[in-house]
PDB file of N, CA and C in Angstrom:
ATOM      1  N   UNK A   1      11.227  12.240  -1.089  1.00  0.00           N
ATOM      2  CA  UNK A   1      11.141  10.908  -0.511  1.00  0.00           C
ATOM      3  C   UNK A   1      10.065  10.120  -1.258  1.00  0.00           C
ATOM      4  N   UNK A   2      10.224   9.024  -0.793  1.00  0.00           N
ATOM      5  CA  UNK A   2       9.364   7.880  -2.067  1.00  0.00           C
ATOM      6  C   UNK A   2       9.395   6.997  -0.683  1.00  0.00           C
ATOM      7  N   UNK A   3       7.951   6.278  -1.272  1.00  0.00           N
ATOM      8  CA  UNK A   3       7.242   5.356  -0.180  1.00  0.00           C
ATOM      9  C   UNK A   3       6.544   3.921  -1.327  1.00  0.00           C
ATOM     10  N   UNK A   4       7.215   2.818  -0.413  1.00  0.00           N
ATOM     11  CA  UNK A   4       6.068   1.966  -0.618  1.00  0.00           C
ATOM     12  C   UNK A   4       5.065   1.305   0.268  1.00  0.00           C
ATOM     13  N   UNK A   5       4.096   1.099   0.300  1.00  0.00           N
ATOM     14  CA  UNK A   5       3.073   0.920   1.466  1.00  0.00           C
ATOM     15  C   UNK A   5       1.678   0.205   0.982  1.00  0.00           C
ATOM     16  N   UNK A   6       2.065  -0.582   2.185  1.00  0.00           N
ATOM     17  CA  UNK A   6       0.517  -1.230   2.353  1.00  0.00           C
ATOM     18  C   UNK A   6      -0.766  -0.776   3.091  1.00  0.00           C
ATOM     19  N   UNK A   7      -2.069  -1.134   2.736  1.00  0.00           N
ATOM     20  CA  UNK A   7      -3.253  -0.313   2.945  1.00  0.00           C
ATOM     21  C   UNK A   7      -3.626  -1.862   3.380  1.00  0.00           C
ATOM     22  N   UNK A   8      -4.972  -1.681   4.302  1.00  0.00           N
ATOM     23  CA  UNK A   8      -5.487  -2.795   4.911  1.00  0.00           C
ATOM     24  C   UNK A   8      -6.878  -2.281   5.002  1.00  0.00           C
ATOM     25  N   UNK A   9      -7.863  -2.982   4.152  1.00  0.00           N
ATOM     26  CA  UNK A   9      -9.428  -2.633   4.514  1.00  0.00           C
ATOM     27  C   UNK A   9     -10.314  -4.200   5.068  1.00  0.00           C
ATOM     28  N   UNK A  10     -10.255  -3.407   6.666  1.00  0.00           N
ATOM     29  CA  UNK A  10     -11.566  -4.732   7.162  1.00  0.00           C
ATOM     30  C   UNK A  10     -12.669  -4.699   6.567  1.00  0.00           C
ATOM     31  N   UNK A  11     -13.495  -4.300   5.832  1.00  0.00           N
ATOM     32  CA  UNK A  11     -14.719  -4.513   5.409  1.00  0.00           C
ATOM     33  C   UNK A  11     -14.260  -5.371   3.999  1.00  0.00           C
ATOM     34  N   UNK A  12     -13.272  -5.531   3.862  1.00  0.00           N
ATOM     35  CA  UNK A  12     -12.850  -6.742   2.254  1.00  0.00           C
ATOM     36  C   UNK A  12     -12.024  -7.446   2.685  1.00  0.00           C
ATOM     37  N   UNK A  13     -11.189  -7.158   3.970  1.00  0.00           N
ATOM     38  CA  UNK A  13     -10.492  -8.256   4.726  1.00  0.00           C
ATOM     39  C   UNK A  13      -9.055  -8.001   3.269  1.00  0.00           C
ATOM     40  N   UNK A  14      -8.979  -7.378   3.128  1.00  0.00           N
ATOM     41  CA  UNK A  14      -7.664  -7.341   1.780  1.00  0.00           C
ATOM     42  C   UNK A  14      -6.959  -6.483   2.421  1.00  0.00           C
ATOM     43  N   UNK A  15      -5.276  -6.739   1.788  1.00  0.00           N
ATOM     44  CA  UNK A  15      -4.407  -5.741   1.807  1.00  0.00           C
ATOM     45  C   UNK A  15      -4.249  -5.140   0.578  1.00  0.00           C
ATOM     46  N   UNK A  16      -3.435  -3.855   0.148  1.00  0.00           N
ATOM     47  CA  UNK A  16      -3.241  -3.236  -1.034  1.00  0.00           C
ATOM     48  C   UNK A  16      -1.804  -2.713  -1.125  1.00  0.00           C
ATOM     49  N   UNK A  17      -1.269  -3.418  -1.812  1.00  0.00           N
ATOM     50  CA  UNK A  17       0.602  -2.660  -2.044  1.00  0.00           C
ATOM     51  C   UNK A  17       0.347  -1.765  -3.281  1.00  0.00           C
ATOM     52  N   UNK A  18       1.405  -0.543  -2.551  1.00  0.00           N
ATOM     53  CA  UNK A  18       1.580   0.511  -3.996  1.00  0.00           C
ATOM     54  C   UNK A  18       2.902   0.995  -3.398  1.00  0.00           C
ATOM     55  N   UNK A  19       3.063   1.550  -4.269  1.00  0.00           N
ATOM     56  CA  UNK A  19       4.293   3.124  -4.170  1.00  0.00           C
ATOM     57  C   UNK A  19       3.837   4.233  -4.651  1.00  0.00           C
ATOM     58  N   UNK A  20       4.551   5.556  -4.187  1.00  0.00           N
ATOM     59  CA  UNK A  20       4.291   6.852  -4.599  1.00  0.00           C
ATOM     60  C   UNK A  20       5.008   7.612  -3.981  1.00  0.00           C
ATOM     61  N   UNK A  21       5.162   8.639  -4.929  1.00  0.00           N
ATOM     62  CA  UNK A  21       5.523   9.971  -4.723  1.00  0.00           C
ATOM     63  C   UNK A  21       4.980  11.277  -4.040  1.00  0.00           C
ATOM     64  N   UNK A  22       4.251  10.909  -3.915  1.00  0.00           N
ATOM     65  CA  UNK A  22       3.243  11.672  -2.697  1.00  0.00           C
ATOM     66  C   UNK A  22       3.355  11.620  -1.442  1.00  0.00           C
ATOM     67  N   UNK A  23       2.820  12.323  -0.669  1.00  0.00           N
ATOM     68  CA  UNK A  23       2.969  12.141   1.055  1.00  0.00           C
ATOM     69  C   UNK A  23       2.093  11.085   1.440  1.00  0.00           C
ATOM     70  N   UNK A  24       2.241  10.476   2.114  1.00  0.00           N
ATOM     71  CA  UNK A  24       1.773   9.027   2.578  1.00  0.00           C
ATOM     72  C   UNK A  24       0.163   9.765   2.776  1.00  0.00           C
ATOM     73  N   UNK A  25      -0.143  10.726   3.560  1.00  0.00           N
ATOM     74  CA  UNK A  25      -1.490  11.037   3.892  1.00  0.00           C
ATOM     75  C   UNK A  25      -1.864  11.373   2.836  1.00  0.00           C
ATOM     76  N   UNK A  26      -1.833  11.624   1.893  1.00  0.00           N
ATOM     77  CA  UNK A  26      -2.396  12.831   0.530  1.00  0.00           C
ATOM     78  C   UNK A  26      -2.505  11.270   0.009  1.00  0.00           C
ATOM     79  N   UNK A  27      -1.861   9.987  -0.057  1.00  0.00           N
ATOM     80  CA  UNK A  27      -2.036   9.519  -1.104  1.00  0.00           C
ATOM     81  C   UNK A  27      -3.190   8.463  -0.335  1.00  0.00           C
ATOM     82  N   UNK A  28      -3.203   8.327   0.585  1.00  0.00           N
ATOM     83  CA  UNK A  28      -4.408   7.462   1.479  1.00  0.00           C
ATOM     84  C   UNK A  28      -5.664   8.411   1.630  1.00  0.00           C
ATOM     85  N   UNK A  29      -5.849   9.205   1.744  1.00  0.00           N
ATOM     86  CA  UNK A  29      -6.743  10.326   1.149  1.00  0.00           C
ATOM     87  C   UNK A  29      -7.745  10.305  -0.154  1.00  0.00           C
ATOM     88  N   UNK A  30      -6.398   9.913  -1.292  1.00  0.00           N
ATOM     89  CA  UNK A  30      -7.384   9.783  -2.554  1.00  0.00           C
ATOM     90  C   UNK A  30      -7.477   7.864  -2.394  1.00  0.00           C
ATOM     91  N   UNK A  31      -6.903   7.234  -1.482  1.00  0.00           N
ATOM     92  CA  UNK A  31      -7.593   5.833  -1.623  1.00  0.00           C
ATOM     93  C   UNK A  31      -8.884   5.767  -1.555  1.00  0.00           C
ATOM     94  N   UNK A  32      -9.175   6.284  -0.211  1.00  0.00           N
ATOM     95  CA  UNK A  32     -10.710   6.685   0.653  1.00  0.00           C
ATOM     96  C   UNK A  32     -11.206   7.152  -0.056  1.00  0.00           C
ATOM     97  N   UNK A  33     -11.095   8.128  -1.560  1.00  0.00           N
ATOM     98  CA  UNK A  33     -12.065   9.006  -2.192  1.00  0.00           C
ATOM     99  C   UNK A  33     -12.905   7.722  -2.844  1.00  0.00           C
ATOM    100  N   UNK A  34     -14.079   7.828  -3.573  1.00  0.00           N
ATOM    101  CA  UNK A  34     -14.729   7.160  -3.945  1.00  0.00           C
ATOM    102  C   UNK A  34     -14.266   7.464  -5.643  1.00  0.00           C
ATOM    103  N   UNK A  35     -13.278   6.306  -6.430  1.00  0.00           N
ATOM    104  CA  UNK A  35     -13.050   6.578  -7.724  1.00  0.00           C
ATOM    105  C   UNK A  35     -13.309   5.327  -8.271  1.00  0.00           C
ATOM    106  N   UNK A  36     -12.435   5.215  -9.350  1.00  0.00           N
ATOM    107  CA  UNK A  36     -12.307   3.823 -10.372  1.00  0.00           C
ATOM    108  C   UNK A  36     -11.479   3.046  -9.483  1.00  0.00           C
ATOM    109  N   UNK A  37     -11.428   1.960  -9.924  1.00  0.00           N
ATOM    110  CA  UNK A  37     -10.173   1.158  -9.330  1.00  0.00           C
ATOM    111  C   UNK A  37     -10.219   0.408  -7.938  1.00  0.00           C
ATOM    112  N   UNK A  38      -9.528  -0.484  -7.307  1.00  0.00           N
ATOM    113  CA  UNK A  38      -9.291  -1.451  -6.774  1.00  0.00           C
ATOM    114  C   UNK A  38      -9.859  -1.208  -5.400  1.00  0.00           C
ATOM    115  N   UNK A  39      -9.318   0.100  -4.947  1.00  0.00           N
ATOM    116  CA  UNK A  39      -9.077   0.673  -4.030  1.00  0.00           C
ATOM    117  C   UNK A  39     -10.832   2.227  -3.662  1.00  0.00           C
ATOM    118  N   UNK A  40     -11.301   2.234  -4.726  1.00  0.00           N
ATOM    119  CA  UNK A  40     -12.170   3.159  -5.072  1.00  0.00           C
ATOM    120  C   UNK A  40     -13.357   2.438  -4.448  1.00  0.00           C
ATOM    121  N   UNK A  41     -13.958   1.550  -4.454  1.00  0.00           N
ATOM    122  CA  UNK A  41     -14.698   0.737  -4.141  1.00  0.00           C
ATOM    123  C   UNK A  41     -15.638   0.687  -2.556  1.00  0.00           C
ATOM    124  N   UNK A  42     -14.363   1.039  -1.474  1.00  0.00           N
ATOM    125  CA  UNK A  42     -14.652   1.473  -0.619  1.00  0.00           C
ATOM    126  C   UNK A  42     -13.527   2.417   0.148  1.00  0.00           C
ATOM    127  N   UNK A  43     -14.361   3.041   1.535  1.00  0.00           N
ATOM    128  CA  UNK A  43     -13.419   4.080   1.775  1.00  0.00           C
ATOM    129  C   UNK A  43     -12.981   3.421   3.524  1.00  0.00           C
ATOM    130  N   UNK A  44     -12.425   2.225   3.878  1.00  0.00           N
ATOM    131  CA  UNK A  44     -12.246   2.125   5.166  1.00  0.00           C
ATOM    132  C   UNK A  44     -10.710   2.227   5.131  1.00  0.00           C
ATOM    133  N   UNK A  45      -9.469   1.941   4.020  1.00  0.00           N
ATOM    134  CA  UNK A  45      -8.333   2.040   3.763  1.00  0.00           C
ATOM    135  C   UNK A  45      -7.646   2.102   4.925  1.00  0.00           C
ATOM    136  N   UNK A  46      -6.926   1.861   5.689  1.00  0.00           N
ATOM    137  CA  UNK A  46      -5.849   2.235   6.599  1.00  0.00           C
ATOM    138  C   UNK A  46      -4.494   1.645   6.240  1.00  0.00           C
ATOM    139  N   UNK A  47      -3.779   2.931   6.268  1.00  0.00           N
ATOM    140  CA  UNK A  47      -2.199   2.364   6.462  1.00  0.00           C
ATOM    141  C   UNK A  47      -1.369   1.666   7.429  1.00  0.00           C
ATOM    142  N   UNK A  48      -0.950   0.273   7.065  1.00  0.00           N
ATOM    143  CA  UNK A  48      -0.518  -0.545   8.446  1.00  0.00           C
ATOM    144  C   UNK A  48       0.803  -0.738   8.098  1.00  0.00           C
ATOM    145  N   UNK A  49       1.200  -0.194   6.678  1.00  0.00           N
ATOM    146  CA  UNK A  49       2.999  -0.422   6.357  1.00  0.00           C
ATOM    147  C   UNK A  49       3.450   0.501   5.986  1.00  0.00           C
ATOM    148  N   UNK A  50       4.890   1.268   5.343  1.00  0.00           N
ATOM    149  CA  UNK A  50       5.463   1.771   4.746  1.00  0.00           C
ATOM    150  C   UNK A  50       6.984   1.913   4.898  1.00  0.00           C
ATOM    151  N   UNK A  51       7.523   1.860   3.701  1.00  0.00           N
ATOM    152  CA  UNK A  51       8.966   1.862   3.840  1.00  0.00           C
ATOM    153  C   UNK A  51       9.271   3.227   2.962  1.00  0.00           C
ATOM    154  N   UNK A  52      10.604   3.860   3.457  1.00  0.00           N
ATOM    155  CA  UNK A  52      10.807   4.986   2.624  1.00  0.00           C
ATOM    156  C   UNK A  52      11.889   5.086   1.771  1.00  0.00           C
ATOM    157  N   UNK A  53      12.175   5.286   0.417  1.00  0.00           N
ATOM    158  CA  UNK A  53      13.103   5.489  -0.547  1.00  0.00           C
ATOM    159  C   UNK A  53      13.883   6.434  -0.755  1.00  0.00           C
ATOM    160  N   UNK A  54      14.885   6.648  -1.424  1.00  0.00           N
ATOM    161  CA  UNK A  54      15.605   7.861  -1.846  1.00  0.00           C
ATOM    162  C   UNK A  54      15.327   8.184  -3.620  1.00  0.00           C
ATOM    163  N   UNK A  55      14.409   6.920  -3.768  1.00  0.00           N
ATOM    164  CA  UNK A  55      14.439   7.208  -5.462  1.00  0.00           C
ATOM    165  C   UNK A  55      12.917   6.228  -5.750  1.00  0.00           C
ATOM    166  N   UNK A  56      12.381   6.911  -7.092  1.00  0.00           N
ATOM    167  CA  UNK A  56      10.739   6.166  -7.219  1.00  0.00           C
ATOM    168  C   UNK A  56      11.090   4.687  -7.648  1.00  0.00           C
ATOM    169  N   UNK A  57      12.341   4.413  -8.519  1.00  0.00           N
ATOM    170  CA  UNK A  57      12.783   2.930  -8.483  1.00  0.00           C
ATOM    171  C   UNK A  57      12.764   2.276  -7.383  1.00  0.00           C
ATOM    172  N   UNK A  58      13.483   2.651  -6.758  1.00  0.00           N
ATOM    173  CA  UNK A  58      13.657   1.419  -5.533  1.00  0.00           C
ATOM    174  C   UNK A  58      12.338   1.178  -5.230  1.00  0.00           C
ATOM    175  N   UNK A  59      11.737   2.432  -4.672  1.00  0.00           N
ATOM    176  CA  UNK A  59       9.904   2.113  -3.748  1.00  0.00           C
ATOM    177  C   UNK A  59       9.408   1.245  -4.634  1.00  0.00           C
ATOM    178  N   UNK A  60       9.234   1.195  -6.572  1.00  0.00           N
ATOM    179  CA  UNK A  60       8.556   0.333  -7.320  1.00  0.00           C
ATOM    180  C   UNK A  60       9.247  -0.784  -7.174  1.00  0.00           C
ATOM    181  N   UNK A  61      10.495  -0.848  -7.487  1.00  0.00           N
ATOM    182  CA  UNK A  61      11.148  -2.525  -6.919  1.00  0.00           C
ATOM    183  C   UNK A  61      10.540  -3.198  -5.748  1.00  0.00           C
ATOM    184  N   UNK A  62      10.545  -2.576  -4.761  1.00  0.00           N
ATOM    185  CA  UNK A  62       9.850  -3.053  -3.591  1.00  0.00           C
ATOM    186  C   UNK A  62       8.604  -3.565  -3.736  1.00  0.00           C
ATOM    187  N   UNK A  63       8.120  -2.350  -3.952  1.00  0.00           N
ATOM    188  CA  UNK A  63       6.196  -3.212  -3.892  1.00  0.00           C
ATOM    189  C   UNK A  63       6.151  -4.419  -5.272  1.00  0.00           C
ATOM    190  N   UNK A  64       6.886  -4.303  -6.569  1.00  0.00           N
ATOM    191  CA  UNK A  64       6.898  -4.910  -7.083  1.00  0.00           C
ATOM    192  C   UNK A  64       7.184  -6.590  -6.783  1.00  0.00           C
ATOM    193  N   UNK A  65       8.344  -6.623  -5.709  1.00  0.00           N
ATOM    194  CA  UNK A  65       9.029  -7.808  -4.992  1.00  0.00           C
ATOM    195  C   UNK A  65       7.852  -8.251  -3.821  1.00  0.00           C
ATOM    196  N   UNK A  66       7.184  -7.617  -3.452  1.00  0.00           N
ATOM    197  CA  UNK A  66       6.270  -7.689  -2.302  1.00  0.00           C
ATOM    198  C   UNK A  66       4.961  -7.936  -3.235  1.00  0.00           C
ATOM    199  N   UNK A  67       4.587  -7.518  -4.212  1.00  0.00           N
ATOM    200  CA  UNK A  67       3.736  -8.444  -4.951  1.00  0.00           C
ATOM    201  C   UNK A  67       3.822  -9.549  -5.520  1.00  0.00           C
ATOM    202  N   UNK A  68       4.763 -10.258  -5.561  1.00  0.00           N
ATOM    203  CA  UNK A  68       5.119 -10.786  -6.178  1.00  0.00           C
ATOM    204  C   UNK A  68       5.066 -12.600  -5.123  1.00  0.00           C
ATOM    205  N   UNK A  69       5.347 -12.103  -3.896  1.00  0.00           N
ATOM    206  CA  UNK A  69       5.039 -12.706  -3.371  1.00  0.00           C
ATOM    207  C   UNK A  69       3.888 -13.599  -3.485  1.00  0.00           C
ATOM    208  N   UNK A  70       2.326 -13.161  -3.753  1.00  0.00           N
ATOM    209  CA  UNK A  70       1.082 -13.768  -3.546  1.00  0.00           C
ATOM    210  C   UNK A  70       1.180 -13.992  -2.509  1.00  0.00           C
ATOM    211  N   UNK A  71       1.622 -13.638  -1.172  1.00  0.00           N
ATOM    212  CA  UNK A  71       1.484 -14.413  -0.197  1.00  0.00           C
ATOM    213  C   UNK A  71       0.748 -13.480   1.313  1.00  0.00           C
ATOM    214  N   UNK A  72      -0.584 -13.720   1.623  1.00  0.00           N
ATOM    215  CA  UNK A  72      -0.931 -12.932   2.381  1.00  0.00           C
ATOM    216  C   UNK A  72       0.161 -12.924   4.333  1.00  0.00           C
ATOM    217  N   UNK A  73       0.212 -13.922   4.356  1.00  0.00           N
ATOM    218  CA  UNK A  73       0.853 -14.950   5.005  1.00  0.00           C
ATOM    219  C   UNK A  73       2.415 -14.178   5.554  1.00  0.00           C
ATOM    220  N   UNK A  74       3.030 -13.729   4.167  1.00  0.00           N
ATOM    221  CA  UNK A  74       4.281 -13.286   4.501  1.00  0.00           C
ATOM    222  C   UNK A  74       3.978 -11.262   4.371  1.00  0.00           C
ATOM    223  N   UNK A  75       2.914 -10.933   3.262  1.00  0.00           N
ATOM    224  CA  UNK A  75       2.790  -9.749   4.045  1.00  0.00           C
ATOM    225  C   UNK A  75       2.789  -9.172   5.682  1.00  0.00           C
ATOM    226  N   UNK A  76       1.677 -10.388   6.236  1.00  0.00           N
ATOM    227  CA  UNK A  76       1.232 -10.162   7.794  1.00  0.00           C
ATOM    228  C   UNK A  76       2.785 -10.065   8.531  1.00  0.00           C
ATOM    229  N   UNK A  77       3.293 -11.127   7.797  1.00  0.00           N
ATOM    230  CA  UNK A  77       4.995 -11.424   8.777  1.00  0.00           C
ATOM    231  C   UNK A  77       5.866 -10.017   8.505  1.00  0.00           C
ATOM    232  N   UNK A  78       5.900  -9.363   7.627  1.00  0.00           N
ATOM    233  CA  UNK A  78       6.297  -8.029   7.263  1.00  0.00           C
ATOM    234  C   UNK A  78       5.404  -6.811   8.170  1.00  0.00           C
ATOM    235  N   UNK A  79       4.413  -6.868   7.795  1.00  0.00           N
ATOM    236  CA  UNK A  79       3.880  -5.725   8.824  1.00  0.00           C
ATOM    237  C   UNK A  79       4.262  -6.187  10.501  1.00  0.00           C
ATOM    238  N   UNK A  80       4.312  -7.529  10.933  1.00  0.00           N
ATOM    239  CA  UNK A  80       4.543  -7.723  12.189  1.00  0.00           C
ATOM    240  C   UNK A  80       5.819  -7.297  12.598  1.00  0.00           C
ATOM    241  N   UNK A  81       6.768  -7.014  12.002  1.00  0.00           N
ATOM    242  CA  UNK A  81       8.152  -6.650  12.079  1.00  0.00           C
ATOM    243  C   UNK A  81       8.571  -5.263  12.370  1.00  0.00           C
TER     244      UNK A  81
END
């Protein structure tokens, strides 16, 4: 299974779209770790979305289409759903 999913940290007030091949917990796990990158920065991460795939294309189409957006606005309207 393949996931794409959004992460939500109150202490930056940001959301974070990705996909992966990993288990949703294992991969929010190494968000929280303290590394390089976007997400490395801090460790409050919580998962407030995810959709599930049958293939790593589709999940990247997705978050790709959902980035693409810029729109914090219509993320919120997606997680409200």
């Amino acid at each position: 299974m393949f996931h794409t999913y959004i992460l939500y940290s109150a202490a930056l007030d940001r959301y974070y779209v990705g996909s992966t091949r990993d288990v949703l917990a294992e991969r929010l796990r190494r968000h929280n770790a303290h590394h390089k990158g976007f997400t490395g920065k801090i460790s409050d991460w919580a998962l407030v979305y995810s959709e599930s795939f049958d293939t790593f294309e589709a999940a990247y189409a997705r978050e790709r289409q959902i980035k693409s957006w810029k729109s914090r606005k219509k993320i919120e309207e997606l997680i409200g759903n």
